[in-house]
PDB file of N, CA and C in Angstrom:
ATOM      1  N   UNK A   1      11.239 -81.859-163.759  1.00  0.00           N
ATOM      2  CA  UNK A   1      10.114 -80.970-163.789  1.00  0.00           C
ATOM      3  C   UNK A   1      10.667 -79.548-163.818  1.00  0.00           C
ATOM      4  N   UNK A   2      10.254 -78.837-164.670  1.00  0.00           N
ATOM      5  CA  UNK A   2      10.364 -77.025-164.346  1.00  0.00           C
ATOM      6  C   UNK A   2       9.470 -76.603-164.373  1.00  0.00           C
ATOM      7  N   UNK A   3       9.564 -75.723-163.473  1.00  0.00           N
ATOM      8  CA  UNK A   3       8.429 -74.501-163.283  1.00  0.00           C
ATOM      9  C   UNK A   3       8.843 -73.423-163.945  1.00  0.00           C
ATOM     10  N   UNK A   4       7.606 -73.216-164.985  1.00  0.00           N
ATOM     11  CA  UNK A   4       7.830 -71.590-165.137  1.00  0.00           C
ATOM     12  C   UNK A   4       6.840 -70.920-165.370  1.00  0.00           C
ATOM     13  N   UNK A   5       6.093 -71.036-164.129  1.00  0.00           N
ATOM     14  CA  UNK A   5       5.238 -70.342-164.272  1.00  0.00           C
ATOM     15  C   UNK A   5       5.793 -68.210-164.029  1.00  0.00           C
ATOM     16  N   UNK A   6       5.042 -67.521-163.681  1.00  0.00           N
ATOM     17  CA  UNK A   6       5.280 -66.301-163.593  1.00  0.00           C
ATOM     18  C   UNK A   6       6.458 -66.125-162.174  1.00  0.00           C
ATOM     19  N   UNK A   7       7.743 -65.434-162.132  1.00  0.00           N
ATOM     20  CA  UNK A   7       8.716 -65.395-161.216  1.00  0.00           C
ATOM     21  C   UNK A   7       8.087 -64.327-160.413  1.00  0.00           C
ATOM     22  N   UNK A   8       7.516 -64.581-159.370  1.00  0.00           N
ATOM     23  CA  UNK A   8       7.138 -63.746-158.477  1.00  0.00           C
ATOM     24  C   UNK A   8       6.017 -64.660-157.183  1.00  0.00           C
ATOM     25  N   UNK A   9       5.877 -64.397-156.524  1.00  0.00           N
ATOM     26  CA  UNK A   9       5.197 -65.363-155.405  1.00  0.00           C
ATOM     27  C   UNK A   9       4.432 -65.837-155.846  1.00  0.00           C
ATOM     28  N   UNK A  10       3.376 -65.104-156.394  1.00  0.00           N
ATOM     29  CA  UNK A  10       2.083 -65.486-156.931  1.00  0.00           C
ATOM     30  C   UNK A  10       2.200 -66.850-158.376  1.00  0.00           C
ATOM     31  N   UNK A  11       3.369 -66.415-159.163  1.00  0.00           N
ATOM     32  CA  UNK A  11       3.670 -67.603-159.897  1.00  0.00           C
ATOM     33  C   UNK A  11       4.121 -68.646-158.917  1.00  0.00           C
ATOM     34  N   UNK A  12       4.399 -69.008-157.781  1.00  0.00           N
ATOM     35  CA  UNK A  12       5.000 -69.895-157.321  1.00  0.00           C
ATOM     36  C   UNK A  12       3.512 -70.675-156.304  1.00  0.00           C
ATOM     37  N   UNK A  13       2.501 -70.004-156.044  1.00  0.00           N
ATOM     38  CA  UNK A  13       1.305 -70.297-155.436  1.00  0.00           C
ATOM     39  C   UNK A  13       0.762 -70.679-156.853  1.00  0.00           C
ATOM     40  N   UNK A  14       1.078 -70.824-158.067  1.00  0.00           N
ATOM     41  CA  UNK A  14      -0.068 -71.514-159.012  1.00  0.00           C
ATOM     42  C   UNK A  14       1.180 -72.459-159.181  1.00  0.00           C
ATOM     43  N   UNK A  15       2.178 -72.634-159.104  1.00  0.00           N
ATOM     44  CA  UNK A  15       2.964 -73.959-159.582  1.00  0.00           C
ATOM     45  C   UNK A  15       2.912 -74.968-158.578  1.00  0.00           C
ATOM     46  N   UNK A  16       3.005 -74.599-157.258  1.00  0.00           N
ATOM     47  CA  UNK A  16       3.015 -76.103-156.103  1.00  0.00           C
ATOM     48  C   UNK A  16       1.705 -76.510-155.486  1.00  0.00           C
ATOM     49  N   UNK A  17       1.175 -75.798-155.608  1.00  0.00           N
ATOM     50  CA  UNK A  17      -0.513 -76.351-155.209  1.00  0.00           C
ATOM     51  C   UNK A  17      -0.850 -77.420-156.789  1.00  0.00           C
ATOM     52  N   UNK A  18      -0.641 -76.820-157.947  1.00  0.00           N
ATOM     53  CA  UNK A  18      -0.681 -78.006-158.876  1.00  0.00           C
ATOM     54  C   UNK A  18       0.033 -79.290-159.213  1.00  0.00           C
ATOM     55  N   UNK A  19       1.162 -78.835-158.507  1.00  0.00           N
ATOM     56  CA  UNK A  19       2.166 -79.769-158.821  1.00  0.00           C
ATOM     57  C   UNK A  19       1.875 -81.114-157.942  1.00  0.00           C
ATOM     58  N   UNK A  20       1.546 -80.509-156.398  1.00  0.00           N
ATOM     59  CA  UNK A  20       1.268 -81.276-155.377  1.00  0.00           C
ATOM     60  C   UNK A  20      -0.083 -82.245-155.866  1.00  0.00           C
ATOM     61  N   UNK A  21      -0.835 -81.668-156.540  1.00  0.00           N
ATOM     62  CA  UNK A  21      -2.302 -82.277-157.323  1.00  0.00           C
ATOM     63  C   UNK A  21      -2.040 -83.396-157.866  1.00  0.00           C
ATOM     64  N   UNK A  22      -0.671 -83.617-158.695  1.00  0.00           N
ATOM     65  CA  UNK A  22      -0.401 -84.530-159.688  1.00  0.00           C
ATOM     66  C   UNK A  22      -0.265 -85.637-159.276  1.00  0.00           C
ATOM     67  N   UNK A  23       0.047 -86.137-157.848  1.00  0.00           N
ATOM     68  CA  UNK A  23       0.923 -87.230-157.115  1.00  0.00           C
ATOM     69  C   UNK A  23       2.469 -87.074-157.179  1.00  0.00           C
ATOM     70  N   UNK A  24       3.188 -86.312-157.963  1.00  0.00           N
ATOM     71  CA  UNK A  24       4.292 -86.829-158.427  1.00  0.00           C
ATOM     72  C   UNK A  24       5.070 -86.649-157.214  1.00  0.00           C
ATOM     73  N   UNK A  25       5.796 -88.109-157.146  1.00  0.00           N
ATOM     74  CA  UNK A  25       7.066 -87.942-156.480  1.00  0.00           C
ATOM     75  C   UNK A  25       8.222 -88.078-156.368  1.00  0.00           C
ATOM     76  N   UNK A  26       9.050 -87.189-155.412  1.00  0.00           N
ATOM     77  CA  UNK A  26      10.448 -87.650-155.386  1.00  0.00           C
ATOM     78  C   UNK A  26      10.996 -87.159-157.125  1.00  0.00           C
ATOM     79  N   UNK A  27      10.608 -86.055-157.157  1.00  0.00           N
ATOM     80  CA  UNK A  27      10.694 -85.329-158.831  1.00  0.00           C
ATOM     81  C   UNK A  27      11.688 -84.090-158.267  1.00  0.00           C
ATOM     82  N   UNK A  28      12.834 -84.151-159.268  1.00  0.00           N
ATOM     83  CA  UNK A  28      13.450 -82.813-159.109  1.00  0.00           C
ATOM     84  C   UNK A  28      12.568 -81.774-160.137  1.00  0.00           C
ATOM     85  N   UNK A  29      13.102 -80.202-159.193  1.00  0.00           N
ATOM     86  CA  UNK A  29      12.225 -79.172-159.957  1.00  0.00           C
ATOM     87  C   UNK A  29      12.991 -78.244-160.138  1.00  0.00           C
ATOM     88  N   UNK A  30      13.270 -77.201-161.106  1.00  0.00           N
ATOM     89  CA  UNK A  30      13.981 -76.930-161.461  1.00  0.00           C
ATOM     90  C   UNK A  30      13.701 -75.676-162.095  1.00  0.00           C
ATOM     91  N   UNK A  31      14.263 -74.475-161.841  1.00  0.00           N
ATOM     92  CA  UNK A  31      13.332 -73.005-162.316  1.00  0.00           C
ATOM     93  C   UNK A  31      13.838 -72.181-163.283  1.00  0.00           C
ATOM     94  N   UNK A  32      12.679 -71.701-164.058  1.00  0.00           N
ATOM     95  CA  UNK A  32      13.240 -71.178-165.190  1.00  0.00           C
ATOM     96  C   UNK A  32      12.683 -69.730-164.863  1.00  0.00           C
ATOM     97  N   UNK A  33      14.041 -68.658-164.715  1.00  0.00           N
ATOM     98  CA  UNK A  33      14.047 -67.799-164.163  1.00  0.00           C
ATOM     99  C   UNK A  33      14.190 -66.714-164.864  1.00  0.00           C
ATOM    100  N   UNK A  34      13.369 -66.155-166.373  1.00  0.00           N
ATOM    101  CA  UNK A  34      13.406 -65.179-167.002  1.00  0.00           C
ATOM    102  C   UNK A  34      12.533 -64.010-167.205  1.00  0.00           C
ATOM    103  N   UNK A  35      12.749 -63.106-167.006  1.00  0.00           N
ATOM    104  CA  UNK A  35      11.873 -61.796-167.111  1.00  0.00           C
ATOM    105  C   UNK A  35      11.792 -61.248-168.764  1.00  0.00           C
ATOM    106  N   UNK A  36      11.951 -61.847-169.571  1.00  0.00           N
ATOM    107  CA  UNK A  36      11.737 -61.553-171.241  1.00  0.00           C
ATOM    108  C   UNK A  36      11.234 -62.641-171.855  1.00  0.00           C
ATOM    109  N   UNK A  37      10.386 -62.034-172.780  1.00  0.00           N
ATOM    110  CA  UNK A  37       9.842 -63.151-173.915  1.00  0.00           C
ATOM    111  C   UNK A  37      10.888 -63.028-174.886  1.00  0.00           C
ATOM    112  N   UNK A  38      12.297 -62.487-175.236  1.00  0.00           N
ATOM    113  CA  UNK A  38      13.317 -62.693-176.309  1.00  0.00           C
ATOM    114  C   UNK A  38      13.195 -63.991-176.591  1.00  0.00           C
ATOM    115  N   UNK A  39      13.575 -64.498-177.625  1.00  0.00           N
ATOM    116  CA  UNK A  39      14.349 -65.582-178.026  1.00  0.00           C
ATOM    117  C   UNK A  39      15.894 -66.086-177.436  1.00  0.00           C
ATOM    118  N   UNK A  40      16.820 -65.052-177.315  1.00  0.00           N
ATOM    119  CA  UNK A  40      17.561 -65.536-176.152  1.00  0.00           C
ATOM    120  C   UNK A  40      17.603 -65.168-175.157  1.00  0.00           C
ATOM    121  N   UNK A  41      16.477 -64.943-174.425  1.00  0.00           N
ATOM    122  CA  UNK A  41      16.662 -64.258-172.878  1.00  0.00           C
ATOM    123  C   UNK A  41      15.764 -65.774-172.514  1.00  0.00           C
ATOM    124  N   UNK A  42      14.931 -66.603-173.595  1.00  0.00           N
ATOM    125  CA  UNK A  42      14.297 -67.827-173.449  1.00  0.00           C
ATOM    126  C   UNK A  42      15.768 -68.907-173.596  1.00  0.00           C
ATOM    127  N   UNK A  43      16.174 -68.713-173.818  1.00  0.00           N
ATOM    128  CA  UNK A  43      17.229 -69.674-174.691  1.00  0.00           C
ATOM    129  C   UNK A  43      18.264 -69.706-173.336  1.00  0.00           C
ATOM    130  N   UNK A  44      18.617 -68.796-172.685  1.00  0.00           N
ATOM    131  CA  UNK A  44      19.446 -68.543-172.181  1.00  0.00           C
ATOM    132  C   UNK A  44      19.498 -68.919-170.364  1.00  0.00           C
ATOM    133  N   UNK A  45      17.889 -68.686-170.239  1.00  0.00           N
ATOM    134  CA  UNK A  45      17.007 -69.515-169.249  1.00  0.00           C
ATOM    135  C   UNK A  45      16.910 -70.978-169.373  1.00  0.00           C
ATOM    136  N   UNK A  46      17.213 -71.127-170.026  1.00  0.00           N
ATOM    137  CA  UNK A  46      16.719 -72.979-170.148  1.00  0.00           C
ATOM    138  C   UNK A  46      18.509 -73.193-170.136  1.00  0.00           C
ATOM    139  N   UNK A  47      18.916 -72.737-170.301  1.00  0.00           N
ATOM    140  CA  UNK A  47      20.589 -73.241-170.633  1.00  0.00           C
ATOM    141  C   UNK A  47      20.785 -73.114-168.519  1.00  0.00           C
ATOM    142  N   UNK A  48      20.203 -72.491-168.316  1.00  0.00           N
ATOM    143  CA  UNK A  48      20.550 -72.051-166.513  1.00  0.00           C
ATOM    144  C   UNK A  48      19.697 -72.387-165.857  1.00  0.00           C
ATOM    145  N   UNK A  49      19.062 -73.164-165.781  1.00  0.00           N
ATOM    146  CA  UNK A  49      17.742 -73.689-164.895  1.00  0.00           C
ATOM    147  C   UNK A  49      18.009 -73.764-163.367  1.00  0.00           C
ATOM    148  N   UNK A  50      17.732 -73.130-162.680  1.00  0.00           N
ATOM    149  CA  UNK A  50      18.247 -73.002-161.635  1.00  0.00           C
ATOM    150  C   UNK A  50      17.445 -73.622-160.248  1.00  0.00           C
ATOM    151  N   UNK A  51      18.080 -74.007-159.220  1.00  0.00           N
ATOM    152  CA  UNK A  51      17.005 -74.615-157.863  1.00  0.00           C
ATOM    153  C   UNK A  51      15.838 -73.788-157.450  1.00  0.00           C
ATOM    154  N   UNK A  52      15.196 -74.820-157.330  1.00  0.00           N
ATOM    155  CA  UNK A  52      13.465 -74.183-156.818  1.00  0.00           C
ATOM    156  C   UNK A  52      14.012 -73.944-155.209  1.00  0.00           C
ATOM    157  N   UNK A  53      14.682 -73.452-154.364  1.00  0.00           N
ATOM    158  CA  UNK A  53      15.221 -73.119-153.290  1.00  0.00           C
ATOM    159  C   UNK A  53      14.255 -71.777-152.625  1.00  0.00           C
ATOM    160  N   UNK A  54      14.868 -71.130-153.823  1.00  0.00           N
ATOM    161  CA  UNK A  54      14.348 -69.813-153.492  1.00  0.00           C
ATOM    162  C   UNK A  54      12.691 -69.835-153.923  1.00  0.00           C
ATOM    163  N   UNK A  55      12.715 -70.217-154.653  1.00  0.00           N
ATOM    164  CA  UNK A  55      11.083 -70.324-155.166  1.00  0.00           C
ATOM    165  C   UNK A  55      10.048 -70.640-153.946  1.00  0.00           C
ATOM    166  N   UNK A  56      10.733 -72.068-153.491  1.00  0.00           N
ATOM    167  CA  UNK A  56      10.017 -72.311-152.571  1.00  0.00           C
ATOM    168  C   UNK A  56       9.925 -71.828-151.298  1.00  0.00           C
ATOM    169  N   UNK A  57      10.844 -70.918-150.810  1.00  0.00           N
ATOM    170  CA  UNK A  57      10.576 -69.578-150.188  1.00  0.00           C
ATOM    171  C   UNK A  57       9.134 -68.569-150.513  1.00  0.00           C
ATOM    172  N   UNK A  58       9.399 -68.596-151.636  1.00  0.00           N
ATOM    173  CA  UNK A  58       8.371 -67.657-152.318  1.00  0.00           C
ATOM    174  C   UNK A  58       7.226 -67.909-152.285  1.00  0.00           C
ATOM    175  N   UNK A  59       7.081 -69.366-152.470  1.00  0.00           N
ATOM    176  CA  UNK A  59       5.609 -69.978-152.480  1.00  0.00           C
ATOM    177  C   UNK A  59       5.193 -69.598-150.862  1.00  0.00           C
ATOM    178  N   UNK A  60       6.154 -70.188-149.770  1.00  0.00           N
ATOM    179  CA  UNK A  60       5.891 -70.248-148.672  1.00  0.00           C
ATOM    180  C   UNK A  60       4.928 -68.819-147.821  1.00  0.00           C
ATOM    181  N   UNK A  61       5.717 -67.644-148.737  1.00  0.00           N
ATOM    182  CA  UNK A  61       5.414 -66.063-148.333  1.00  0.00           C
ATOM    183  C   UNK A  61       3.984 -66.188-149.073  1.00  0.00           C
ATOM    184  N   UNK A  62       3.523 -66.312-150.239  1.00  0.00           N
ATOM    185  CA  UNK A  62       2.137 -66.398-151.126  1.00  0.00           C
ATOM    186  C   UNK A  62       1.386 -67.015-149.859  1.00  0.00           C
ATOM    187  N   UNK A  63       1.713 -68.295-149.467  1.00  0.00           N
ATOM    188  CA  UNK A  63       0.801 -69.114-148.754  1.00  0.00           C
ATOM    189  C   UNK A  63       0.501 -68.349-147.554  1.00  0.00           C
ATOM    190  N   UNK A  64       1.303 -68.075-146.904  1.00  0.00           N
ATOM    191  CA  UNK A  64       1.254 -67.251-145.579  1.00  0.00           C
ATOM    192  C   UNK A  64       0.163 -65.818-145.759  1.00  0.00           C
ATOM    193  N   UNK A  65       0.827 -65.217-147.452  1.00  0.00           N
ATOM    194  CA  UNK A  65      -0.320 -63.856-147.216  1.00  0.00           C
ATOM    195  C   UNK A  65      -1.441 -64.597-147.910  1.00  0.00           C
ATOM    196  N   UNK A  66      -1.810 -65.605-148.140  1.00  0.00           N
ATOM    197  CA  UNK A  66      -3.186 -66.076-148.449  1.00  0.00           C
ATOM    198  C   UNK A  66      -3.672 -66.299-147.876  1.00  0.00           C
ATOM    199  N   UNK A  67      -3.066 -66.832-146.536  1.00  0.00           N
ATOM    200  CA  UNK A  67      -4.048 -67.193-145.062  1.00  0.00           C
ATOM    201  C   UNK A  67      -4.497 -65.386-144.408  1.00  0.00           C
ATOM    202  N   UNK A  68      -3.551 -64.744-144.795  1.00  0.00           N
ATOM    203  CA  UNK A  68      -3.940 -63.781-143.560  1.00  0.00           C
ATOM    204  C   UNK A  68      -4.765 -62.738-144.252  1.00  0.00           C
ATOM    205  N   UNK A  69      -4.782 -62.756-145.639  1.00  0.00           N
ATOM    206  CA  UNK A  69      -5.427 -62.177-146.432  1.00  0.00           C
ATOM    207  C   UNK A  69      -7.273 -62.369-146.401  1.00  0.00           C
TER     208      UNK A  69
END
């Protein structure tokens, strides 16, 4: 699975609330971490797909200011 949705918290609060929707389990995820629509700044992202680690940090901070929000 990759996520790529938008790299910033808020992309990471629309990728795991859906993802979690699907059932899927026991799925590696895997992030595609580019700030350009280039052709190789796309190209170059998918060649480096990197751990949802940090992401899911990110989601965690979205979720937190969504409650207190």
């Amino acid at each position: 699975m990759i996520n790529e949705c938008d790299v910033d918290r808020e992309g990471s609060n629309i990728f795991y609330p859906t993802f979690n929707m699907t059932g899927a389990k026991n799925k590696t995820i895997k992030r595609l971490w580019i700030t350009s629509l280039e052709v190789d700044a796309i190209v170059k992202g998918f060649q480096s797909l990197q751990s949802n680690k940090k992401d899911l940090l990110m989601y965690k901070e979205a979720k937190i200011r969504q409650i207190s929000d």
